[in-house]
Protein backbone atom coordinates (compact mmCIF):
# COMPACT_ATOMS: atom_id res chain seq x y z
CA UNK A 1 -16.54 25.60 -65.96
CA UNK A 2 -14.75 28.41 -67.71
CA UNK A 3 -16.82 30.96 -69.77
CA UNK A 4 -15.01 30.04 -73.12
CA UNK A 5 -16.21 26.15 -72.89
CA UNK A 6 -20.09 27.34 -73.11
CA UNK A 7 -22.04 29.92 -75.03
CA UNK A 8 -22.26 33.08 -73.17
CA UNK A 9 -21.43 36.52 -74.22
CA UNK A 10 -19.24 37.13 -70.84
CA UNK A 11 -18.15 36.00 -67.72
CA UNK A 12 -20.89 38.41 -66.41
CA UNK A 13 -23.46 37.04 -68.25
CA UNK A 14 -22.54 33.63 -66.67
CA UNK A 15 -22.36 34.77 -63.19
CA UNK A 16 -25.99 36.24 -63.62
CA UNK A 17 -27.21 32.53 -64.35
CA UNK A 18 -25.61 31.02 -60.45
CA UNK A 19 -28.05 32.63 -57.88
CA UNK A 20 -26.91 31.41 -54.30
CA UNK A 21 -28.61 29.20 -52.96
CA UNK A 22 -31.38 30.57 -50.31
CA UNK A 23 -30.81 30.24 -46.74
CA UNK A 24 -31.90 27.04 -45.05
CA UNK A 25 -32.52 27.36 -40.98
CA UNK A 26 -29.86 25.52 -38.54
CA UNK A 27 -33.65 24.23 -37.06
CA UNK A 28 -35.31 20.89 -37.47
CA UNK A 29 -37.50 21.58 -40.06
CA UNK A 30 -40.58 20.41 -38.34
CA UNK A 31 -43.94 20.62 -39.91
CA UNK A 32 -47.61 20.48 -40.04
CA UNK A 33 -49.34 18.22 -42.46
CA UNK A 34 -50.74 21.46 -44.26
CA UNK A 35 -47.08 22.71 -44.22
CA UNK A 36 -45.86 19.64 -45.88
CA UNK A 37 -48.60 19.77 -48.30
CA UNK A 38 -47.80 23.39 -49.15
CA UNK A 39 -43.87 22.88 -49.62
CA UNK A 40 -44.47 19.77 -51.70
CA UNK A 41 -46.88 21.96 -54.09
CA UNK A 42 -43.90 24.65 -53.57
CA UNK A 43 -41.56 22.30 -55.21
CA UNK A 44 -43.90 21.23 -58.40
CA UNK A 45 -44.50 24.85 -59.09
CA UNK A 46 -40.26 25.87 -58.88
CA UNK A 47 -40.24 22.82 -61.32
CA UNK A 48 -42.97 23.58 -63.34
CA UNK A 49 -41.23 27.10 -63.66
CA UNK A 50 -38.14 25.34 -64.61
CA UNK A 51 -39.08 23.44 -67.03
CA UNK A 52 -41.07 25.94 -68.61
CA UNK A 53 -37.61 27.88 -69.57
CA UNK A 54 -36.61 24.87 -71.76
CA UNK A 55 -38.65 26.49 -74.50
CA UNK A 56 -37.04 29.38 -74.59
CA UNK A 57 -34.22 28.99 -77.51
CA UNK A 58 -31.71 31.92 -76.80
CA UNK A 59 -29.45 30.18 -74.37
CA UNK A 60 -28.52 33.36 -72.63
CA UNK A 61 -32.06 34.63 -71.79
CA UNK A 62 -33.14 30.40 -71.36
CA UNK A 63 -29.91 30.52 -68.37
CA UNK A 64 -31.14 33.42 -67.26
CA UNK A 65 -34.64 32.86 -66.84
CA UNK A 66 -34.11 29.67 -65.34
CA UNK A 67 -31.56 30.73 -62.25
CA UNK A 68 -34.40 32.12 -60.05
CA UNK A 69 -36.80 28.67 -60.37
CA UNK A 70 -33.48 26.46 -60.33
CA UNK A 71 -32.52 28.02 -56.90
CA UNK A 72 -36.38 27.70 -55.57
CA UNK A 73 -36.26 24.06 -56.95
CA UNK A 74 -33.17 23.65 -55.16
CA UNK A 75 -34.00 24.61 -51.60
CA UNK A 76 -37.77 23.30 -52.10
CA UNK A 77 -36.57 19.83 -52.77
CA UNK A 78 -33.67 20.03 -49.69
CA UNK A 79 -36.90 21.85 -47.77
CA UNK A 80 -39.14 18.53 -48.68
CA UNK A 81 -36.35 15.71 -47.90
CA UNK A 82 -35.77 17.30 -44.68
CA UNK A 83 -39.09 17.67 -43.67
CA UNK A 84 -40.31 16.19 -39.81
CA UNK A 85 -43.91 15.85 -39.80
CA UNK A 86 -45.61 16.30 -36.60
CA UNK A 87 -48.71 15.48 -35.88
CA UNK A 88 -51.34 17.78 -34.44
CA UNK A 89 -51.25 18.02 -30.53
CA UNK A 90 -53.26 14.90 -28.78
CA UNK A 91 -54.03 17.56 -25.91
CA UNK A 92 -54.77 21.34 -24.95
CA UNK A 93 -53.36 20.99 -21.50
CA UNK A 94 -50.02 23.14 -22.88
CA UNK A 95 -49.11 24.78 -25.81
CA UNK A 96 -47.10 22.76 -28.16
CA UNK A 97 -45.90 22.30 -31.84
CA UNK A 98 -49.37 22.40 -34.23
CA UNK A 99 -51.34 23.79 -30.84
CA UNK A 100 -53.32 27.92 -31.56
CA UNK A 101 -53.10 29.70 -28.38
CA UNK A 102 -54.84 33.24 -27.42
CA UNK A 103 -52.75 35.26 -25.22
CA UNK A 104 -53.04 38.76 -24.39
CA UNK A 105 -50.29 41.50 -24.33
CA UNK A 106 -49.16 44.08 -21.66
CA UNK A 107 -51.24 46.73 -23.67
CA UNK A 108 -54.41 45.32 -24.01
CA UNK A 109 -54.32 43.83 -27.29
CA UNK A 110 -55.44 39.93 -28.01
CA UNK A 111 -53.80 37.64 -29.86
CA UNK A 112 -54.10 34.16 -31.48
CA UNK A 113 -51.64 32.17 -33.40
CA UNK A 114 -50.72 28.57 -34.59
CA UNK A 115 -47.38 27.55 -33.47
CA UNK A 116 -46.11 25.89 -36.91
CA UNK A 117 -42.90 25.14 -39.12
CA UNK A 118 -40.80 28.04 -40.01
CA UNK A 119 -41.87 27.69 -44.06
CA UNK A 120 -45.56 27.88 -43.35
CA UNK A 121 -45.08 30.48 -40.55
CA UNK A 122 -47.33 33.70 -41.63
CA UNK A 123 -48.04 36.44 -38.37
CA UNK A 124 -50.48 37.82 -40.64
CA UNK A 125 -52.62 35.28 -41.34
CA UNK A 126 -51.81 33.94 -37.84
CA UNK A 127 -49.63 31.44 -37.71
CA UNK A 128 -46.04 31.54 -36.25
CA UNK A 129 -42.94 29.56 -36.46
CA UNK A 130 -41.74 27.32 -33.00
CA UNK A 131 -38.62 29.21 -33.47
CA UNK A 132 -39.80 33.16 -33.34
CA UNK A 133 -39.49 34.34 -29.68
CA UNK A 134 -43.09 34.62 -28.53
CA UNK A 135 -43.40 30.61 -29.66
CA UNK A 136 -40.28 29.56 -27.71
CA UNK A 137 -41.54 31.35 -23.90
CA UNK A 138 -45.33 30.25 -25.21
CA UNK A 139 -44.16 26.36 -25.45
CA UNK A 140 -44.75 24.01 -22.66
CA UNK A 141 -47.33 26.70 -20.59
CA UNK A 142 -50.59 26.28 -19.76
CA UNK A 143 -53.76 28.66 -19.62
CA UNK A 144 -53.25 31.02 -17.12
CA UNK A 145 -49.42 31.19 -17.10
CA UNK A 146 -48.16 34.62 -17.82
CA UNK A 147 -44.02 34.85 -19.71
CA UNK A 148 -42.12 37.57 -20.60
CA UNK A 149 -41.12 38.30 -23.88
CA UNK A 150 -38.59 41.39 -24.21
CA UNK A 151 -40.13 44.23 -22.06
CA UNK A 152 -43.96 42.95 -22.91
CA UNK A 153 -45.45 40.06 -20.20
CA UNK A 154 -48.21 38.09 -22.40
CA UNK A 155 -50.81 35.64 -20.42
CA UNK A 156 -51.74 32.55 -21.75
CA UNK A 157 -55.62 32.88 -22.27
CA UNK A 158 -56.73 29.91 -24.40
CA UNK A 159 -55.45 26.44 -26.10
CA UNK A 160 -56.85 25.04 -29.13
């Protein structure tokens, strides 16, 4: 729409109101239930942050304010509809989607992470997406098995 069919001071102004949207992953979006339950809380906050602009009467500042929360609504709701649940691993014979495994590293140190979807994926609070690298060559293995990741060889220690 062109500038001088709404009220904005410039074309600048206008173009600070159209964030892009935020990256999506080529990946199936798979999740956990606690994943799904986080995104879906994800998108009532973006639109509780949304809505919340309405109030504000200056239509420059309301545009404004409302471009950050309109582009989190946005990619929470596409996040949500696209959304595979998976269900938590029936076995600890392998590591799989949902599964925590303990490996240890070249240089001594121990480590332990969920394998989970890439929007509730959080190394420091130990959980990583089935994407990152260390996920992929951990998937399908068994306690025991040792994979290379890079120049570092991790063995599989436990399955949870």
């Amino acid at each position: 729409m062109s500038v001088a069919f709404i009220k904005e001071e410039s074309a600048e102004t206008a173009a600070e109101t159209l964030l892009p949207d935020r990256p999506v992953s080529p990946h199936p979006n798979l999740v956990t239930a606690t994943g799904l339950k986080a995104l879906e809380l994800q998108l009532r906050q973006a639109r509780e942050a949304y809505d919340a602009t309405s109030t504000i009467e200056d239509v420059n500042e309301r545009r404004r304010q409302a471009a950050g929360p309109l582009r989190d609504l946005r990619y929470f709701a596409e996040r949500v509809r696209t959304a595979q649940l998976v269900s938590d691993p029936d076995s600890f014979d392998v590591v799989a989607f949902g599964s925590t495994v303990t490996f240890s590293r070249d240089d001594g140190r121990v480590q332990t992470y969920r394998v989970v979807g890439e929007d509730e994926a959080d190394p420091k609070a130990g959980s990583i997406s089935y994407v990152s690298p260390v996920a992929r060559v951990l998937m399908g293995k068994s306690v025991g098995d040792l994979v290379s990741v890079g120049d570092q060889e991790l063995e599989v220690l436990a399955i949870s």
